[in-house]
Protein backbone atom coordinates (compact mmCIF):
# COMPACT_ATOMS: atom_id res chain seq x y z
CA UNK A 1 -5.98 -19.59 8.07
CA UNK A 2 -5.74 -21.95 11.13
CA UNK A 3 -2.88 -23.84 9.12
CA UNK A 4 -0.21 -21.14 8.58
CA UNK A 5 -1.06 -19.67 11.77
CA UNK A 6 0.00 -23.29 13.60
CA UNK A 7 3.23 -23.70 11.46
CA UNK A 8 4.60 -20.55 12.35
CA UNK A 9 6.39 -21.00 15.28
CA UNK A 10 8.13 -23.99 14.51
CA UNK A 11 9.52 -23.06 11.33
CA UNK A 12 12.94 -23.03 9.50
CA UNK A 13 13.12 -19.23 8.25
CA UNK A 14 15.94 -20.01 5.72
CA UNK A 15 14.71 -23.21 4.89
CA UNK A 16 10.98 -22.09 4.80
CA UNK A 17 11.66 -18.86 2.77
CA UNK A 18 13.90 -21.46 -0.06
CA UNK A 19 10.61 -23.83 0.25
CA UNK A 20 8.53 -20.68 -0.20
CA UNK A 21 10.62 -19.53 -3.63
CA UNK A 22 10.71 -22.62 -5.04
CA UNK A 23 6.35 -23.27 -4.02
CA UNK A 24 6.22 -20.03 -5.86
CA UNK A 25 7.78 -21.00 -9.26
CA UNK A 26 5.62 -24.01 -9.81
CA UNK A 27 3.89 -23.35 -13.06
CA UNK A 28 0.01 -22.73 -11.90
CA UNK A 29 0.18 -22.33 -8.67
CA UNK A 30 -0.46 -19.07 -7.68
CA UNK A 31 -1.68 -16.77 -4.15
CA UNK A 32 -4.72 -18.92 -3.75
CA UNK A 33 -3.76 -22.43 -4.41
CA UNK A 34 -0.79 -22.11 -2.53
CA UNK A 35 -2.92 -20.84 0.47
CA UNK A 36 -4.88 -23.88 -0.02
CA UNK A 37 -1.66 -26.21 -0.03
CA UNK A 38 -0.79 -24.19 3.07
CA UNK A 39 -4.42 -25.02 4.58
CA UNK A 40 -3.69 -28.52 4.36
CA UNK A 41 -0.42 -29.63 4.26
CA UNK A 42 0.85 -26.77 7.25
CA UNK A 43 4.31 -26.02 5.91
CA UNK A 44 5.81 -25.91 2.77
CA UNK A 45 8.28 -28.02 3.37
CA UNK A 46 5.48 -30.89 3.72
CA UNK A 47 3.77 -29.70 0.41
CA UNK A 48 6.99 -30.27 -1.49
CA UNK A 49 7.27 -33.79 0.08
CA UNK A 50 3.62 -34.58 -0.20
CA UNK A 51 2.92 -37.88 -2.39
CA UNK A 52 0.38 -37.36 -5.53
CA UNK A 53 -2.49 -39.31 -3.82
CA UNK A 54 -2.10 -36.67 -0.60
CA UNK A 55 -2.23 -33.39 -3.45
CA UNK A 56 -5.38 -34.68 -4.70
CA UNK A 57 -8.56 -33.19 -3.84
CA UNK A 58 -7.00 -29.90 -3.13
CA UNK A 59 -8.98 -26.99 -5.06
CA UNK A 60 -7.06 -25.66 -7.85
CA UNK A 61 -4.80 -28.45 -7.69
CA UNK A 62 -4.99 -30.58 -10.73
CA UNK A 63 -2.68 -32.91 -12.70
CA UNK A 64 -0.63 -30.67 -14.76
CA UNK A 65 0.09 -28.94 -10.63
CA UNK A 66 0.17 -32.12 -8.67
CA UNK A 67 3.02 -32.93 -11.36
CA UNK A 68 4.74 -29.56 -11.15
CA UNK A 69 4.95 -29.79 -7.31
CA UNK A 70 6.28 -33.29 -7.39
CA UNK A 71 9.18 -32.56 -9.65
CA UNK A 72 9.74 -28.88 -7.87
CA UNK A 73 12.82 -30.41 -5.85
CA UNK A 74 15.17 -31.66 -8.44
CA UNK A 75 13.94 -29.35 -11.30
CA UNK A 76 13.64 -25.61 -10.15
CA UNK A 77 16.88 -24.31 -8.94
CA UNK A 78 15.94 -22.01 -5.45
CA UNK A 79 19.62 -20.95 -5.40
CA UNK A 80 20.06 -19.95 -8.42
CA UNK A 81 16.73 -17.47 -7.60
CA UNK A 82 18.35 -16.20 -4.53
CA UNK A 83 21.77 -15.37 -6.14
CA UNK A 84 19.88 -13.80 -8.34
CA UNK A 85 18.06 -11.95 -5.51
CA UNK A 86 21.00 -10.78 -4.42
CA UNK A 87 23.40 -9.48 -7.53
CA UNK A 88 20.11 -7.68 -8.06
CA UNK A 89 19.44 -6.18 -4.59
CA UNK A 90 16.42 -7.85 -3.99
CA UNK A 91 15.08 -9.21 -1.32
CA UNK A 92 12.13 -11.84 -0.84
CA UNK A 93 9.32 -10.81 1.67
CA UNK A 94 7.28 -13.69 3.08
CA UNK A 95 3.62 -13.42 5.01
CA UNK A 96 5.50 -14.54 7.76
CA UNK A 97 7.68 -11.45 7.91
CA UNK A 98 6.85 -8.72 10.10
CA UNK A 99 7.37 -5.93 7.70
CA UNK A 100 4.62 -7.57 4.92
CA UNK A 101 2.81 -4.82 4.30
CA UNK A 102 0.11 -4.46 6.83
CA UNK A 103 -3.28 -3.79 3.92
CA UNK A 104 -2.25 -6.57 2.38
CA UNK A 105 -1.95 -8.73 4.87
CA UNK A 106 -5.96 -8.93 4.88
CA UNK A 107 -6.57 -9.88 1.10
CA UNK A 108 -8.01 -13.23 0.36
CA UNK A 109 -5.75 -13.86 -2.19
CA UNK A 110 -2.80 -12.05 -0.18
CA UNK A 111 0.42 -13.05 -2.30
CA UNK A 112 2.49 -15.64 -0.17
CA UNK A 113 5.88 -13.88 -0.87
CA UNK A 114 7.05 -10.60 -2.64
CA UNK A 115 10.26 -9.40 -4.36
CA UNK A 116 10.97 -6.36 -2.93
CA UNK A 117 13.89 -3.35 -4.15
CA UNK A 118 13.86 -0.57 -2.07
CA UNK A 119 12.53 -0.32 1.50
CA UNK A 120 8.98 -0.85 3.16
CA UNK A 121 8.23 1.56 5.33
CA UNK A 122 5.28 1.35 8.43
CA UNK A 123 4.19 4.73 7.15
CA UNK A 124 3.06 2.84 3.75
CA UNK A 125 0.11 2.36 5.33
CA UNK A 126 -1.80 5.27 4.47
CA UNK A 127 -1.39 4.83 0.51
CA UNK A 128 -3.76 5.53 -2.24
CA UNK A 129 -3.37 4.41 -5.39
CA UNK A 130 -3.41 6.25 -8.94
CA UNK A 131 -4.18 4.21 -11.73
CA UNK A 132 -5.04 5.01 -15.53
CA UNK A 133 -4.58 4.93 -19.00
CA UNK A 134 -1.73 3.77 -20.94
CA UNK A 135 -2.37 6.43 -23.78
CA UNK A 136 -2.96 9.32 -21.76
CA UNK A 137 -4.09 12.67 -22.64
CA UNK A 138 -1.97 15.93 -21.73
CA UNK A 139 -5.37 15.96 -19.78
CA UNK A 140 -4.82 13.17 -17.78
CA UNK A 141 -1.11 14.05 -17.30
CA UNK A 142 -1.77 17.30 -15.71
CA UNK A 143 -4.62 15.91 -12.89
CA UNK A 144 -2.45 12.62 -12.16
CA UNK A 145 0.68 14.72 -11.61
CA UNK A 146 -1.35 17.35 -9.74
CA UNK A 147 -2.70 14.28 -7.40
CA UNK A 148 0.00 12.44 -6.88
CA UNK A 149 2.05 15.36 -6.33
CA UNK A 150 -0.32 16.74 -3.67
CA UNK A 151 -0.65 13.10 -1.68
CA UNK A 152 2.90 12.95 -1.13
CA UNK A 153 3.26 16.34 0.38
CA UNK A 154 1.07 15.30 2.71
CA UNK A 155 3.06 12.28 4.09
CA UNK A 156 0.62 9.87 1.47
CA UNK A 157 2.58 7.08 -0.46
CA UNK A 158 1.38 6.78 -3.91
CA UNK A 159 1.26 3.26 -5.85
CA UNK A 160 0.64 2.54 -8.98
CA UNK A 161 1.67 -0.38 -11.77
CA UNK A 162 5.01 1.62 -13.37
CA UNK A 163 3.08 1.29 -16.49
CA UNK A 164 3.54 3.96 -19.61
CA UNK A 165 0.99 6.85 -19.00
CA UNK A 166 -0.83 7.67 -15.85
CA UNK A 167 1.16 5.30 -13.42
CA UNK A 168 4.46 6.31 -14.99
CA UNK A 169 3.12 10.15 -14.29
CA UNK A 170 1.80 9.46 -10.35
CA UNK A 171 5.05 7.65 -9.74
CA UNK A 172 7.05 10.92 -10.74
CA UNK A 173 5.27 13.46 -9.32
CA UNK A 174 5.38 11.82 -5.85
CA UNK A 175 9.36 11.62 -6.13
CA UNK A 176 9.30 15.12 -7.29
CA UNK A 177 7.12 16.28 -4.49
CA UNK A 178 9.41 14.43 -1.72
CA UNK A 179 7.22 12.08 -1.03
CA UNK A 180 7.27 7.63 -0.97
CA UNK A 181 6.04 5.72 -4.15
CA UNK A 182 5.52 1.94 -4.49
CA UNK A 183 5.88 0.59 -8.20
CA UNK A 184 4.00 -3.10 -8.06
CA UNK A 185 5.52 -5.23 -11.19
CA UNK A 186 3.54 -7.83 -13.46
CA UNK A 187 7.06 -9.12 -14.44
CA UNK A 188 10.19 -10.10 -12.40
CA UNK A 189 12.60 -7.63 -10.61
CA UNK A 190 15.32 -8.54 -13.44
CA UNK A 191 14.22 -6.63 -15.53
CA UNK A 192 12.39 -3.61 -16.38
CA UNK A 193 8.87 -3.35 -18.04
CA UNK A 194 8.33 -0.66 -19.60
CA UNK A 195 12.05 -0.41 -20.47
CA UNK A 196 12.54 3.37 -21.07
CA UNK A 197 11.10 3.10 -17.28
CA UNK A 198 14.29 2.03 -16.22
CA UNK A 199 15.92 5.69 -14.32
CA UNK A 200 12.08 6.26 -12.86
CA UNK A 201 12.78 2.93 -11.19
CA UNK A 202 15.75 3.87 -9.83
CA UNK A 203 14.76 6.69 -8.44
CA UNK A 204 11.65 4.42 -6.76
CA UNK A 205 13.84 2.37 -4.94
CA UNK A 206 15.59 5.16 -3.34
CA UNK A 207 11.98 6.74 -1.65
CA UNK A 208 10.14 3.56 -2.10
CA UNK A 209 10.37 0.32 -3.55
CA UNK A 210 9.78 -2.01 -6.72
CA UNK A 211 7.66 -4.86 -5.99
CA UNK A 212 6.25 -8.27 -8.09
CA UNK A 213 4.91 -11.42 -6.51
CA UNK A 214 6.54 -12.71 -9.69
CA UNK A 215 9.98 -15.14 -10.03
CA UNK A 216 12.77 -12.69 -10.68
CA UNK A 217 13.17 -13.69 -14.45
CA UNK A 218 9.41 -13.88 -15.60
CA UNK A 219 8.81 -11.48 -18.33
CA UNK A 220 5.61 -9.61 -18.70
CA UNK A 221 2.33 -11.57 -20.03
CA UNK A 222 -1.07 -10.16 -20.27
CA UNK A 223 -2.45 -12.45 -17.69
CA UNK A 224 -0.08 -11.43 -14.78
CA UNK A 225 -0.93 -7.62 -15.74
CA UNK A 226 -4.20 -8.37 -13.84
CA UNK A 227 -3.08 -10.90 -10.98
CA UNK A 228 -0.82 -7.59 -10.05
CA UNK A 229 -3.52 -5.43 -10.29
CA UNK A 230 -5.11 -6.85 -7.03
CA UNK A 231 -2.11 -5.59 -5.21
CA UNK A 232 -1.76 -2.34 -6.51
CA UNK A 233 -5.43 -1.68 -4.63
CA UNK A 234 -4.52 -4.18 -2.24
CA UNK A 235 -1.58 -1.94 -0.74
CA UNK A 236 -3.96 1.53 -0.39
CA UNK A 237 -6.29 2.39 1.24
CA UNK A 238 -8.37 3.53 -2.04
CA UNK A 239 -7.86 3.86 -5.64
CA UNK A 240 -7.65 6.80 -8.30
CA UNK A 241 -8.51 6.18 -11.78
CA UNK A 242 -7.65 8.85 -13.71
CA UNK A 243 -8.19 7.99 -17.64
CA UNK A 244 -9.86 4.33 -18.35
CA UNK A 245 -11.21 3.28 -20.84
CA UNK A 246 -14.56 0.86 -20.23
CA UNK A 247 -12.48 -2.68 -20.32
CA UNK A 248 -9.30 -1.26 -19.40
CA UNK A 249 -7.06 -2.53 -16.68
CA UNK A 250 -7.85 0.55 -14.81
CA UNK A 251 -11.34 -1.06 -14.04
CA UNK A 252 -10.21 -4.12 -13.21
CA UNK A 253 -8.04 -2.42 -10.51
CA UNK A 254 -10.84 -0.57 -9.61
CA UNK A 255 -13.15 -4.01 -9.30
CA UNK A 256 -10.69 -5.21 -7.13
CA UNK A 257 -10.50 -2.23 -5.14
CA UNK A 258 -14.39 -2.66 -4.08
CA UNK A 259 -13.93 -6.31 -3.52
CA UNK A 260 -11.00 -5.20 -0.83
CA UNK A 261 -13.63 -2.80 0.65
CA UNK A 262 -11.52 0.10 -0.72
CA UNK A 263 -12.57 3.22 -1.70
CA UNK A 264 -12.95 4.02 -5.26
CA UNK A 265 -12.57 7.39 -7.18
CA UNK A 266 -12.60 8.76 -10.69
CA UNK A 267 -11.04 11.75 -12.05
CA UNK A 268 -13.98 12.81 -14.79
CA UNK A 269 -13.17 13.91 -18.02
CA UNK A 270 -14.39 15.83 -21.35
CA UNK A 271 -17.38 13.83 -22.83
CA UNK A 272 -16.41 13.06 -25.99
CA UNK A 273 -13.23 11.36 -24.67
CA UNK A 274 -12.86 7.44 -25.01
CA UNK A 275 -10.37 7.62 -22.12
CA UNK A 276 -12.76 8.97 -19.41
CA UNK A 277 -15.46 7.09 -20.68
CA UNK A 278 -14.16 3.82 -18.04
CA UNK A 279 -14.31 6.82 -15.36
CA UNK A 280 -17.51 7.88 -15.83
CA UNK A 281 -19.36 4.71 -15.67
CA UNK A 282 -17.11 4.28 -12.16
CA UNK A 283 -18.62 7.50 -11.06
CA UNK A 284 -22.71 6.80 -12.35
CA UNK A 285 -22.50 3.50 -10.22
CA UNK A 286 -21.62 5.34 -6.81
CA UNK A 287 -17.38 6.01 -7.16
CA UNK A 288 -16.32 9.21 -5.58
CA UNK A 289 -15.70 11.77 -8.39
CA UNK A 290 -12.34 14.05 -7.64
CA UNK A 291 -11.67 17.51 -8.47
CA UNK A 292 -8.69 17.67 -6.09
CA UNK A 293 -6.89 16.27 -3.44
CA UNK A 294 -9.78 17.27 -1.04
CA UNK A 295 -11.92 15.09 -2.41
CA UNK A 296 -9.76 12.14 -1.90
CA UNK A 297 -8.45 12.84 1.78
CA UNK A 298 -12.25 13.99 2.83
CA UNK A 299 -13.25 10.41 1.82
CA UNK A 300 -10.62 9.10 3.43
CA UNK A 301 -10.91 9.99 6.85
CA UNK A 302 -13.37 7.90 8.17
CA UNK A 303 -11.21 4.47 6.72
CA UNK A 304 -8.16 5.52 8.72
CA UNK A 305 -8.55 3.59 11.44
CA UNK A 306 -6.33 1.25 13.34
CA UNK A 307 -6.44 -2.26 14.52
CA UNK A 308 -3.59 -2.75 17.52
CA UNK A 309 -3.20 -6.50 17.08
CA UNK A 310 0.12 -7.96 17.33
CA UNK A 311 -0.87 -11.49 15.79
CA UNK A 312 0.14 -11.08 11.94
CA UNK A 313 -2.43 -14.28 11.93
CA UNK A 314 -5.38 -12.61 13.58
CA UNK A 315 -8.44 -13.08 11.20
CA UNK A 316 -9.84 -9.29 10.68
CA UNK A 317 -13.59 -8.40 11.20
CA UNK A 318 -15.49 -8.71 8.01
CA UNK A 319 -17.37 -5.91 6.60
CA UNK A 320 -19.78 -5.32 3.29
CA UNK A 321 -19.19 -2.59 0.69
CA UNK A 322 -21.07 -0.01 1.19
CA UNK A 323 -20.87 0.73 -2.52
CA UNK A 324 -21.81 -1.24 -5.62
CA UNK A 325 -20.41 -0.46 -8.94
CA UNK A 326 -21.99 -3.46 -10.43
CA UNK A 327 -23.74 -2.92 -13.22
CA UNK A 328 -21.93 -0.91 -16.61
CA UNK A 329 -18.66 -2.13 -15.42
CA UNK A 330 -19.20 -5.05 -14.35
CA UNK A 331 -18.13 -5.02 -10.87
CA UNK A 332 -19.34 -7.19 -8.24
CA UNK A 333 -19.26 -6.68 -4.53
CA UNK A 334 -18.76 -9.78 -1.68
CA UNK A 335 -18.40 -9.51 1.71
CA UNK A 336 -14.38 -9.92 2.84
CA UNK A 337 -12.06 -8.48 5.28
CA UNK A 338 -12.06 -5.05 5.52
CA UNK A 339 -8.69 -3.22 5.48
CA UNK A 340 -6.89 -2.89 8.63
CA UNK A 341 -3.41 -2.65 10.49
CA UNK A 342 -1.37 -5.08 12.30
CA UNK A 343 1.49 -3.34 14.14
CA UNK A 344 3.52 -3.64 17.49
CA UNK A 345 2.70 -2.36 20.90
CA UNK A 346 4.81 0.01 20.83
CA UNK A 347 4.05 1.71 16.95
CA UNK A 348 0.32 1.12 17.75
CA UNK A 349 -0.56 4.48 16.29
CA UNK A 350 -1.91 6.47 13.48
CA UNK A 351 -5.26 7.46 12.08
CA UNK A 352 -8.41 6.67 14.60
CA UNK A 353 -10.17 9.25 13.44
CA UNK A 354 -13.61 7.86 14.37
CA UNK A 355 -12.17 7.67 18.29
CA UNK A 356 -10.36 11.08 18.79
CA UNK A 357 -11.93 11.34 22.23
CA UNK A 358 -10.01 8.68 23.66
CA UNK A 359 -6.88 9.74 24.04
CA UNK A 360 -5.59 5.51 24.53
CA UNK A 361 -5.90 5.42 20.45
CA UNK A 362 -3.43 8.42 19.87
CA UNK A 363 0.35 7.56 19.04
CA UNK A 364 3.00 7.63 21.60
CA UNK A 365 6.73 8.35 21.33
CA UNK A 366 8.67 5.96 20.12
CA UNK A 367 11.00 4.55 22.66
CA UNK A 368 14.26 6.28 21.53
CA UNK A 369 11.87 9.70 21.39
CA UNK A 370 11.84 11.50 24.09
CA UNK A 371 9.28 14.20 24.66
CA UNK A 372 10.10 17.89 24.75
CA UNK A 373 10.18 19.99 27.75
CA UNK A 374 7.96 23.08 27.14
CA UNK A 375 10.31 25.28 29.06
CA UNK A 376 13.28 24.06 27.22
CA UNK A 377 14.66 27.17 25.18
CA UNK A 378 16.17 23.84 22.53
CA UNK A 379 11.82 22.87 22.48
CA UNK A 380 11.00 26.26 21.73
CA UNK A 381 13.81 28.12 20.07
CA UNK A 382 12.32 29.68 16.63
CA UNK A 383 9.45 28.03 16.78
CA UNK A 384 6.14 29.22 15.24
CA UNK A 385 4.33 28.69 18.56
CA UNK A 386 3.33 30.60 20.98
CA UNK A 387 2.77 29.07 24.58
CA UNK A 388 -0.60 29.35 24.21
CA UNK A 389 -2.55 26.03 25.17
CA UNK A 390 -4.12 23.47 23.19
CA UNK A 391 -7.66 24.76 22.77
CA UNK A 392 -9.91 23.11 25.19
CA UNK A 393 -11.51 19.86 23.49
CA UNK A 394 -9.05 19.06 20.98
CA UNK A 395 -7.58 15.77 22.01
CA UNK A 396 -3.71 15.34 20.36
CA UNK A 397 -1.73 12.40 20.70
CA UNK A 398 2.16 13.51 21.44
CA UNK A 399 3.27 13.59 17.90
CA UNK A 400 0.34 15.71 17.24
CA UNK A 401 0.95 18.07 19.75
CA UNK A 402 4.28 18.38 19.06
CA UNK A 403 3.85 19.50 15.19
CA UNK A 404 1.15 21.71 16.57
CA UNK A 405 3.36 23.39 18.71
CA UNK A 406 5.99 23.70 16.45
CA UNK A 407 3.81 25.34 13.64
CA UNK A 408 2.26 27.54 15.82
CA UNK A 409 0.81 30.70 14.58
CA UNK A 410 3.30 30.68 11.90
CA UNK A 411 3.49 29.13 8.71
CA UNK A 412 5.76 26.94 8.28
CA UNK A 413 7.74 24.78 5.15
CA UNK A 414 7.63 20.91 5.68
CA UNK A 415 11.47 20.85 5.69
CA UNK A 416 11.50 23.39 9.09
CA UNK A 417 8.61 21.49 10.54
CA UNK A 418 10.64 18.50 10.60
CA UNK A 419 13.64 20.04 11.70
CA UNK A 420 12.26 22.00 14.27
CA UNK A 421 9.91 19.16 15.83
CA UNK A 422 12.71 16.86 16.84
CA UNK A 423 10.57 13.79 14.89
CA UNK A 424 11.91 11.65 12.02
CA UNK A 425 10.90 12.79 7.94
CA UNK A 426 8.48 10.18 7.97
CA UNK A 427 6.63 10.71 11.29
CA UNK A 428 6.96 13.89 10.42
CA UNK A 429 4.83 13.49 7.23
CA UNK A 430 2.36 11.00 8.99
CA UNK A 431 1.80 13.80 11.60
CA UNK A 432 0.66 16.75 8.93
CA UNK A 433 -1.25 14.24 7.08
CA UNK A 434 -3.45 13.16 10.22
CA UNK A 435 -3.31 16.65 11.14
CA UNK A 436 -4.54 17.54 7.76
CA UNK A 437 -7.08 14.80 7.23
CA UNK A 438 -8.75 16.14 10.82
CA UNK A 439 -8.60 19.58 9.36
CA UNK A 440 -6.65 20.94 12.51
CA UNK A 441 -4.09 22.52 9.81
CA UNK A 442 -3.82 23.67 6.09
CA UNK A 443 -1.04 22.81 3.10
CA UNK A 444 -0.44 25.95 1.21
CA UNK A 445 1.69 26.18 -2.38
CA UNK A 446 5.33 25.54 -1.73
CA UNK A 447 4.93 22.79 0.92
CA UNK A 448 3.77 25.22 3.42
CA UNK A 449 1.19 24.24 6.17
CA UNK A 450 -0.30 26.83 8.84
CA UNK A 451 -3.12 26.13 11.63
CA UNK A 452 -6.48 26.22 10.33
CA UNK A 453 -7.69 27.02 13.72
């Protein structure tokens, strides 16, 4: 949008981020209408100041609103929220922050600010998210554990809602496997919903992070159950619905997820079962059904692909679903940005897997990396590898050759793979997974991997 885009560079951080908070606290104003105040007022120091003849006209902005933002500077308290923030260990995230998270960036209806606990990482890019029933089944239990727990090992981050049932199980199998997790909250960071959730979201925020685009003491309502929903798909690159119902939340996550230009899968489930009955209307109208992991990272592999802009402002290419799930479940399809990366010159890697011929795609070091020396007894000492070449025709950026190398004709545990490669965990874990996804190498039980050719 042209108007945040020319209000950037002149702006107050501190002050902007307080306007931001307090913008974001106005009763009815959400993602969209404050875009729209954004559109037209520039900053939101200006909306704040605006008079009520300038707020009219505005879509979404109506009386009760126009009256909300005119009284938000004597009546909502911005410190207050921030010392708050920080008893609490949470931080605000704006879109004008370089580590928003990248997918979401792209969304229509992108949320102006987050409350994040924990850390963002640039490897949260290649996410999928598991979704499903409240009420699970042992069932449903076993194949979201089994999924989540296999997408982590393979460098994945898993999100999901931190809601009882399915999301509760994907979020603990992808700690237990080692891996990242992203818990997206309804409610305000204050406090946890549900409440005997309370240890699993500690554990989050020390391999992921807790996230709401809510104010830090808003409690849980049915209504902002769905408004987070569009994030949870908005942050991966597809969904997993494992369990629904037909009018469950799960499908409205999944909706969303098509409208993003996401993919969409569905764990199926015994017939007679209410709570696959959501999944297999998802699968008759054209979602990807999943048996395993493969199934997911198979239809993944053609999405992973990056865009090397540096302009967090840069309006992405627009793209149409190629899949309509529009009829039994109600799900429409439009024509919107399709998901894609913003990073910096110099981390302007991962995933073109549509472009592995040209080599100018492929990550590089980063600049504190420096590459190994192939006669270097430290490169090579207990290695897997043998000095054999890289066979002729396979194209492998530098963190890709070096995890080659290092598994070799061996096969390796994930633990010794990073150790022995010289690259950080989570480079480490983006490597195998691209490595994986191109099916160049093969995870085995016990976090093992080994060539595949």
């Amino acid at each position: 949008m042209t108007g945040i885009a020319s209000a950037e560079p002149s702006m107050d951080w501190d002050q902007t981020r307080c306007d931001l908070v307090r913008l974001n606290m106005v009763p009815g104003v959400g993602a969209v209408t404050l875009a729209a105040l954004l559109e037209r007022f520039g900053d939101p120091s200006s909306i704040l100041r605006a008079s009520a003849h300038d707020l009219q006209g505005i879509p979404h902005v109506g009386p009760k609103v126009i009256d909300g933002l005119r009284s938000a500077l004597r009546t909502i308290d911005v410190e207050e929220e921030l010392d708050l923030c920080r008893r609490c260990g949470v931080r605000v995230v704006t879109l004008f922050d370089p580590d928003y998270p990248v997918l979401l960036r792209q969304l229509a209806d992108r949320p102006i600010l987050l409350y994040v606990k924990g850390t963002l990482e640039p490897t949260d890019r290649l996410a999928v998210s598991i979704v499903g029933a409240r009420h699970a089944t042992p069932y449903g239990r076993r194949a979201a554990e089994k999924l989540a727990g296999a997408l982590a090992r393979v460098g994945l981050t898993v999100v999901s809602g931190l809601a009882r049932g399915i999301d509760g199980t994907a979020h603990h199998a992808a700690l237990e496997a080692g891996g990242r997790t992203l818990a997206v909250m309804a409610n305000g960071l204050n406090s946890i919903y549900p409440p005997e959730h309370d240890r699993l979201a500690d554990r989050i925020v020390q391999q992921g992070a807790l996230l709401s685009e809510s104010p830090m003491r808003l409690e849980p309502r049915a209504n902002l159950f769905h408004r987070r929903n569009r994030i949870v798909s908005g942050l991966s690159l597809g969904v997993v619905v494992v369990e629904a119902t037909p009018k469950s939340g799960s499908i409205v996550t999944a909706k969303h997820a098509l409208e993003q230009n996401r993919e969409v899968f569905a764990v199926p489930g015994p017939i007679d079962s209410l709570s696959s009955q959501g999944c297999h209307a998802l699968i008759k109208e054209g979602a990807k059904l999943v048996e395993s992991v493969d199934d997911i990272l198979d239809e993944l592999r053609v999405h992973l692909t990056p865009l090397a802009s540096t302009d967090p402002n840069a309006n992405p290419p627009t793209t149409t679903p190629g899949r309509s799930l529009s009829k039994n479940v109600k799900i429409t399809t439009k024509t919107i940005a399709a998901p894609t990366q913003v990073v910096s010159n110099d981390e302007a890697f991962l995933f073109d897997l549509k472009a592995l011929q040209d080599q100018d795609t492929h990550p590089t070091l980063n600049k504190n990396e420096t590459q190994p020396d192939p006669s270097s007894n430290s490169h090579s000492h207990n290695r897997g590898a043998s000095t054999e070449p890289v066979p002729p025709g396979l194209i492998l950026s530098e963190r890709e050759r070096i995890v080659w190398e290092t598994i070799g004709t061996a096969t390796l545990h994930i633990d010794a793979i990073i150790a022995q490669s010289g690259l950080d965990p989570g480079s480490a874990m983006a490597t195998l997974a691209t490595l994986e996804l191109r099916r160049l190498i093969g995870r085995q039980p016990g976090q093992m991997f080994a060539r595949l050719r």
